[in-house]
PDB file of N, CA and C in Angstrom:
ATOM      1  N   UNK A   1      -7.607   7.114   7.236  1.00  0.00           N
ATOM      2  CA  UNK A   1      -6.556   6.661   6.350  1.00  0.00           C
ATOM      3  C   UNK A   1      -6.986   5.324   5.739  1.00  0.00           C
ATOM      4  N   UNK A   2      -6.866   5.242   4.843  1.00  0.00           N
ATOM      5  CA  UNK A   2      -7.308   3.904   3.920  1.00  0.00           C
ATOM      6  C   UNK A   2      -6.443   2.631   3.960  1.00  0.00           C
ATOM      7  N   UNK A   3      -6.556   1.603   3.852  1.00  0.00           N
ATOM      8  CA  UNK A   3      -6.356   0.331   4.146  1.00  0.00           C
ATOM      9  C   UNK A   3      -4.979   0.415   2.861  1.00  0.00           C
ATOM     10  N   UNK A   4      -5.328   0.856   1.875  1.00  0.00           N
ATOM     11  CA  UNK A   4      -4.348   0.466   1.055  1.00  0.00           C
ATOM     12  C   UNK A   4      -3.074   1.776   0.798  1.00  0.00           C
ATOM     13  N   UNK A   5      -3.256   2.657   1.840  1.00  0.00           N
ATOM     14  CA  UNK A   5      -1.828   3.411   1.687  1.00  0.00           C
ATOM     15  C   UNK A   5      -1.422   2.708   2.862  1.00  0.00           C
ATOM     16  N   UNK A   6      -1.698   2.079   3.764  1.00  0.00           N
ATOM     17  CA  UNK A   6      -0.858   1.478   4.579  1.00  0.00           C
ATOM     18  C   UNK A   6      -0.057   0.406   4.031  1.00  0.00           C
ATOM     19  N   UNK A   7      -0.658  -0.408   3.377  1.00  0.00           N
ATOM     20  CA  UNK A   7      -0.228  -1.265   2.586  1.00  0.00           C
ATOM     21  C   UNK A   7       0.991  -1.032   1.760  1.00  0.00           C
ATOM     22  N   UNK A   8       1.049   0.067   1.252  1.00  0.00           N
ATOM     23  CA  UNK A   8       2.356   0.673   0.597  1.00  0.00           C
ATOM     24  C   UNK A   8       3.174   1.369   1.278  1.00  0.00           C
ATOM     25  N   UNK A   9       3.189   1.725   2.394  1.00  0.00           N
ATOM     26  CA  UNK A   9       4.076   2.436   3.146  1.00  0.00           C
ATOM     27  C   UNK A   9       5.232   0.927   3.917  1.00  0.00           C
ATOM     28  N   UNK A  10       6.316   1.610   3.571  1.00  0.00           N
ATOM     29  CA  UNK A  10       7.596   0.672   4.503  1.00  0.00           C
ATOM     30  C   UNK A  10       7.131   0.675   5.714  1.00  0.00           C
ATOM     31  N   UNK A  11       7.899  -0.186   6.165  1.00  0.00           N
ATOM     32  CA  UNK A  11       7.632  -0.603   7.675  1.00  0.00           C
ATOM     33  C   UNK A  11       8.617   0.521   8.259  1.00  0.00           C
ATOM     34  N   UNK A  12       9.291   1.204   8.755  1.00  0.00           N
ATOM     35  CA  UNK A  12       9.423   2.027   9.300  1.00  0.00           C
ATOM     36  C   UNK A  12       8.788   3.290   9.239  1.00  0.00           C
ATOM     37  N   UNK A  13       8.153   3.435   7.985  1.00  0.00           N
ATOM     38  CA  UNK A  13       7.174   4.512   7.653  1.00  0.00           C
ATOM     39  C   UNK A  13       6.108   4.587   9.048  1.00  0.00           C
ATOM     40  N   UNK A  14       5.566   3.421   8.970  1.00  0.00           N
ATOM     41  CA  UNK A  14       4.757   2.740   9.605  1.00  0.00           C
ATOM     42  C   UNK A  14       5.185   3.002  11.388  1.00  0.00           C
ATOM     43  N   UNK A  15       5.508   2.433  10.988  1.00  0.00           N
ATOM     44  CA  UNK A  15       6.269   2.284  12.823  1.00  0.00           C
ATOM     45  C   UNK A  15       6.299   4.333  13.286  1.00  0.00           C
ATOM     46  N   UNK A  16       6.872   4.863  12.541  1.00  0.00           N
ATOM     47  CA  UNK A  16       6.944   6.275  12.618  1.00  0.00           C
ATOM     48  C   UNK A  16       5.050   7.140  13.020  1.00  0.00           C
ATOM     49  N   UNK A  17       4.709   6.627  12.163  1.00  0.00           N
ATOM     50  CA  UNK A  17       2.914   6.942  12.317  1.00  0.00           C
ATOM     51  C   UNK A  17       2.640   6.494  13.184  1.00  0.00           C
ATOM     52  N   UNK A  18       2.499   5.584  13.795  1.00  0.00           N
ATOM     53  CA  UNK A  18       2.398   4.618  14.642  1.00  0.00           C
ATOM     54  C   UNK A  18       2.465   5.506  15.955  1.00  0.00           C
ATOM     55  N   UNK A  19       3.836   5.899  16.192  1.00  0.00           N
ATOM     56  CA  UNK A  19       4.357   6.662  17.241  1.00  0.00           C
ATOM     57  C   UNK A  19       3.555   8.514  17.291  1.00  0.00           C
ATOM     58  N   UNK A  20       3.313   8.677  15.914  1.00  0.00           N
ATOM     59  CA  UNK A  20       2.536   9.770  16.235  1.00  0.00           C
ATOM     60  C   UNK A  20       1.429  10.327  16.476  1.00  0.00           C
ATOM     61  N   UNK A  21       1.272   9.210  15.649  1.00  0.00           N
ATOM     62  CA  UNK A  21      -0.257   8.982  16.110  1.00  0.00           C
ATOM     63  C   UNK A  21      -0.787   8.361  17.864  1.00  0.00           C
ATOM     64  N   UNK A  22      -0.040   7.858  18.300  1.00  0.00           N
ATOM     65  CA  UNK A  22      -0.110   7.164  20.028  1.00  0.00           C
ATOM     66  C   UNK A  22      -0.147   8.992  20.470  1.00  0.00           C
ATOM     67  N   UNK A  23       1.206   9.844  20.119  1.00  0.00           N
ATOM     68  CA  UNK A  23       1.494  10.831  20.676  1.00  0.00           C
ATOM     69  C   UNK A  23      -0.038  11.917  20.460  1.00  0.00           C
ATOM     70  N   UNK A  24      -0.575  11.970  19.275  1.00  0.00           N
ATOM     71  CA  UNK A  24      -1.930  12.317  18.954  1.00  0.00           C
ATOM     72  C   UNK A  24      -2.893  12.411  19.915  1.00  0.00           C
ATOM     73  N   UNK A  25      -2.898  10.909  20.030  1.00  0.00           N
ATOM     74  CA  UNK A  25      -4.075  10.458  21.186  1.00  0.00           C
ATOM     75  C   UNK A  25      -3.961  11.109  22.277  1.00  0.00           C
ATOM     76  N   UNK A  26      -2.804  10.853  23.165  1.00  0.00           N
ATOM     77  CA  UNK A  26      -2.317  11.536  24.083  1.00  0.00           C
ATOM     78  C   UNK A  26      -3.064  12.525  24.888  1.00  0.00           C
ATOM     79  N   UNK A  27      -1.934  13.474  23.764  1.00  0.00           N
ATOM     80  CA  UNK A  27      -2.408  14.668  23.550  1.00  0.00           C
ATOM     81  C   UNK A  27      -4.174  15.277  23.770  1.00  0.00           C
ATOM     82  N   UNK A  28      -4.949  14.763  22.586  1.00  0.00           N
ATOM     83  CA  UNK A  28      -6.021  14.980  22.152  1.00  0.00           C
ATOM     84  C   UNK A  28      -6.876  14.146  23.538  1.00  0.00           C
ATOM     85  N   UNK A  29      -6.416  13.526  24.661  1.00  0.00           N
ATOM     86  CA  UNK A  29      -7.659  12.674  25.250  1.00  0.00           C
ATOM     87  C   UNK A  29      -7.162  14.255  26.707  1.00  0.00           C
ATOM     88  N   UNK A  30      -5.645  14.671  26.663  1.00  0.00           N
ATOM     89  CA  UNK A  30      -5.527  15.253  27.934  1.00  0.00           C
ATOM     90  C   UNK A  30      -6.513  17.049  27.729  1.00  0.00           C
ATOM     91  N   UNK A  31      -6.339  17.313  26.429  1.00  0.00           N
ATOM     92  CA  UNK A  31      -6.843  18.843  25.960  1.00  0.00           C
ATOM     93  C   UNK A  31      -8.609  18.712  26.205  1.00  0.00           C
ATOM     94  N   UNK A  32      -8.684  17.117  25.975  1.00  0.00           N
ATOM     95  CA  UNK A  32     -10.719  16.966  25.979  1.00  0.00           C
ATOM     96  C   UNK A  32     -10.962  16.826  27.648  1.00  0.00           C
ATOM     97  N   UNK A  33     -10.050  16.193  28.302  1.00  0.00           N
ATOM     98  CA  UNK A  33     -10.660  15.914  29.977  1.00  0.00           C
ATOM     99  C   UNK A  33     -10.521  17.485  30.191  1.00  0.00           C
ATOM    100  N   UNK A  34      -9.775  18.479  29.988  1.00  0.00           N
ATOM    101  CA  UNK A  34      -9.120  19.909  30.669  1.00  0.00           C
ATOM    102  C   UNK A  34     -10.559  20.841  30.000  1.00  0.00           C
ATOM    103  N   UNK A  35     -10.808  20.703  28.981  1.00  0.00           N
ATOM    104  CA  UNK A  35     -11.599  21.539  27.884  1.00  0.00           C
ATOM    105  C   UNK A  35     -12.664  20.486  26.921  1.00  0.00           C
ATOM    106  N   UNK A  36     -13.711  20.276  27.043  1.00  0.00           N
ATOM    107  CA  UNK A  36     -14.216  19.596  25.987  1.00  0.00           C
ATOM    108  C   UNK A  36     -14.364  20.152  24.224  1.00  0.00           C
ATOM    109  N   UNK A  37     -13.449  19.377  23.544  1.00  0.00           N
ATOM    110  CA  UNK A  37     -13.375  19.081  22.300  1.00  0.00           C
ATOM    111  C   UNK A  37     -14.613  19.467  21.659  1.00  0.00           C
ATOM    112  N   UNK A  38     -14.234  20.812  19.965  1.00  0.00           N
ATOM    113  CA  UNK A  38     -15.655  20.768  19.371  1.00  0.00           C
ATOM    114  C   UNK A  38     -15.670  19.203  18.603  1.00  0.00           C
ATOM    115  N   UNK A  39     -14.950  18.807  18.600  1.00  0.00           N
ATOM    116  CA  UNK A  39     -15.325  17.617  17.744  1.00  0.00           C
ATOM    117  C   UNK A  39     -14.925  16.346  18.589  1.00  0.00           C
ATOM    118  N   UNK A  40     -15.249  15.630  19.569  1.00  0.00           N
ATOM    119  CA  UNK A  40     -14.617  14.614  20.304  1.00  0.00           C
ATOM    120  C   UNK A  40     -14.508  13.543  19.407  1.00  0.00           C
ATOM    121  N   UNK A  41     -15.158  13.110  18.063  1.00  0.00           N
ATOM    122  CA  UNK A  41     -15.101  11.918  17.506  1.00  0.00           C
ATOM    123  C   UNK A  41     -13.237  11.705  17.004  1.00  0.00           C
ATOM    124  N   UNK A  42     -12.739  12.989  16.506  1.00  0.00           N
ATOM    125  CA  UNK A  42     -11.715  12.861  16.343  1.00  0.00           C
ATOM    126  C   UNK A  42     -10.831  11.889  17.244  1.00  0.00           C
ATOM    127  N   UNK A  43     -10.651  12.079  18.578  1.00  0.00           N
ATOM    128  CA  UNK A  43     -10.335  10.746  19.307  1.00  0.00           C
ATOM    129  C   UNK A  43     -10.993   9.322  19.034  1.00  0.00           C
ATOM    130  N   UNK A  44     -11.993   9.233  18.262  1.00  0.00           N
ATOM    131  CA  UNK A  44     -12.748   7.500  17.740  1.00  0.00           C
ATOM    132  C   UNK A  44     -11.644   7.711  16.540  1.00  0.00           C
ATOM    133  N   UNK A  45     -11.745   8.156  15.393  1.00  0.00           N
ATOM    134  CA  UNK A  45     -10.803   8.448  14.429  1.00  0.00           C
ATOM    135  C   UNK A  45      -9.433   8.024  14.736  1.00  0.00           C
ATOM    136  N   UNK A  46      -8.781   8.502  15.798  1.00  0.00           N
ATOM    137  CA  UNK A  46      -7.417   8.320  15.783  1.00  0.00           C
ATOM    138  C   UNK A  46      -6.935   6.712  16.368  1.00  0.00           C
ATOM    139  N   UNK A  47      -7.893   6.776  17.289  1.00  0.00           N
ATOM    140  CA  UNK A  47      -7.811   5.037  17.568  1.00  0.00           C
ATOM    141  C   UNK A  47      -7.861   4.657  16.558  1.00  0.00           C
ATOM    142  N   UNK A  48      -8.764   4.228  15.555  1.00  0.00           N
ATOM    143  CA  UNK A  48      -9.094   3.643  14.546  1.00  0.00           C
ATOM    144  C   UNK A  48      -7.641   3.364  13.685  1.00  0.00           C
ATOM    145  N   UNK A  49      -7.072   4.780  13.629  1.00  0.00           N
ATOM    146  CA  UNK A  49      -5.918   5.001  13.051  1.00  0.00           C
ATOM    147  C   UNK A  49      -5.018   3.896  13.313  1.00  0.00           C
ATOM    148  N   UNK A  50      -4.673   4.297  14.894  1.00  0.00           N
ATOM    149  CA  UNK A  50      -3.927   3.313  15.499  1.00  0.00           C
ATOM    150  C   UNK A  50      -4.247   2.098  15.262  1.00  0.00           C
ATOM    151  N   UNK A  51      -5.253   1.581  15.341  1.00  0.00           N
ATOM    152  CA  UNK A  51      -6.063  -0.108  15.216  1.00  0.00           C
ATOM    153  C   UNK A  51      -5.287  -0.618  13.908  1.00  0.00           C
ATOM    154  N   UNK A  52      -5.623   0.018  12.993  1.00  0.00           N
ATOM    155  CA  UNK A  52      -4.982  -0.026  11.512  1.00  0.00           C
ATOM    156  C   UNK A  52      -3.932  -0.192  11.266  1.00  0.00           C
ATOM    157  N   UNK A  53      -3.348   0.731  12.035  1.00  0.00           N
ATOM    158  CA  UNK A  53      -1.370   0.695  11.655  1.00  0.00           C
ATOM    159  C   UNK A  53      -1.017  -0.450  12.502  1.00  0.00           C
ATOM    160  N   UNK A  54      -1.607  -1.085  13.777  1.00  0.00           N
ATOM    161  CA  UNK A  54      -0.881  -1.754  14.509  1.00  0.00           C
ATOM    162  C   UNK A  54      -1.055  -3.584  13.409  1.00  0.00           C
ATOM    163  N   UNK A  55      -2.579  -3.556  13.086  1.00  0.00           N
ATOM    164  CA  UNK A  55      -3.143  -4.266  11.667  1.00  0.00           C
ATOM    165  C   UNK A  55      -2.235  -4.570  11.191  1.00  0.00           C
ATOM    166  N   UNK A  56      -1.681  -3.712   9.901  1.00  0.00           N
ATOM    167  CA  UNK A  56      -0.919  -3.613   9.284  1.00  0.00           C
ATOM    168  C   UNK A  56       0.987  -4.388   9.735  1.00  0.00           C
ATOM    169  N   UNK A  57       1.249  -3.799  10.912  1.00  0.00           N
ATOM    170  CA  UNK A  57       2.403  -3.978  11.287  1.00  0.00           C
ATOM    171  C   UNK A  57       2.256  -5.560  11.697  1.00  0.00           C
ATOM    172  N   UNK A  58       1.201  -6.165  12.224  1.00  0.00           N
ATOM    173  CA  UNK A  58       1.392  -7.514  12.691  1.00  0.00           C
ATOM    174  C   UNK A  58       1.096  -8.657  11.597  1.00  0.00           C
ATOM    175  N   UNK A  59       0.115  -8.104  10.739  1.00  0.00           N
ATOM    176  CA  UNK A  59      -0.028  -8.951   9.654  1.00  0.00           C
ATOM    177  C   UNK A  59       1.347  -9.034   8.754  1.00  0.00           C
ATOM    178  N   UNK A  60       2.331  -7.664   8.582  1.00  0.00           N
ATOM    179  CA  UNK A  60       3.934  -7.856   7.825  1.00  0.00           C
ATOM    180  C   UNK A  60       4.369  -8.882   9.061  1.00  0.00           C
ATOM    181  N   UNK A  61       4.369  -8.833  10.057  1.00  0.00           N
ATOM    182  CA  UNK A  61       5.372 -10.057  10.675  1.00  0.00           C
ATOM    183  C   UNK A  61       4.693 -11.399  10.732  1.00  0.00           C
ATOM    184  N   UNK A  62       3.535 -11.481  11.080  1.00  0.00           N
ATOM    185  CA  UNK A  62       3.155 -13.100  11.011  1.00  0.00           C
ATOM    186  C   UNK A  62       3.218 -13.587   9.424  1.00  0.00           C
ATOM    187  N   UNK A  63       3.586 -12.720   8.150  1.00  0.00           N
ATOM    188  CA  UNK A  63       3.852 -13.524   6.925  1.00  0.00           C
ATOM    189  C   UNK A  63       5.020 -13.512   6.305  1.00  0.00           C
ATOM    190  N   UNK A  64       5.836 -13.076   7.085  1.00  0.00           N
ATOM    191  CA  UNK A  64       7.749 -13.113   7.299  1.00  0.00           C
ATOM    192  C   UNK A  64       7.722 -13.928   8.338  1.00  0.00           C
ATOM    193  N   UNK A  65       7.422 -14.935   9.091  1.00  0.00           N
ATOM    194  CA  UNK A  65       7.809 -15.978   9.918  1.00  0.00           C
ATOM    195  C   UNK A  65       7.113 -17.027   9.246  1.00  0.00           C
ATOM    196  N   UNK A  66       6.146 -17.041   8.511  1.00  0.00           N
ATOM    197  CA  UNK A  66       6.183 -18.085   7.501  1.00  0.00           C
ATOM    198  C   UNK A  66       7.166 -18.499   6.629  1.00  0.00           C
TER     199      UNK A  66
END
């Protein structure tokens, strides 16, 4: 996901992805320990995801307490 649709998405948008993406991971780390994944990078991907949105969400609050 690109840096700048996060950027345009509301903050609850956000917060919503956020949560599904956690649920994603989850998911995707319990199906790879049981069965190994044809594609395991997809779990590097979704972190990443996460890394981003959480990015996003802390940089909107540390420049609203300014």
């Amino acid at each position: 996901m690109k840096a700048q649709v996060l950027t345009d998405m509301p903050e609850n948008e956000l917060q919503d992805l956020l949560a599904t993406e956690r649920e994603k991971l989850i998911k995707m780390k319990m199906s790879h320990a049981v069965s190994p994944m044809e594609n395991p990078l997809q779990i590097k991907f979704t972190r990443k995801t996460i890394a981003r949105v959480m990015t996003e969400l802390s940089k909107r609050r540390n420049t609203s307490k300014k």
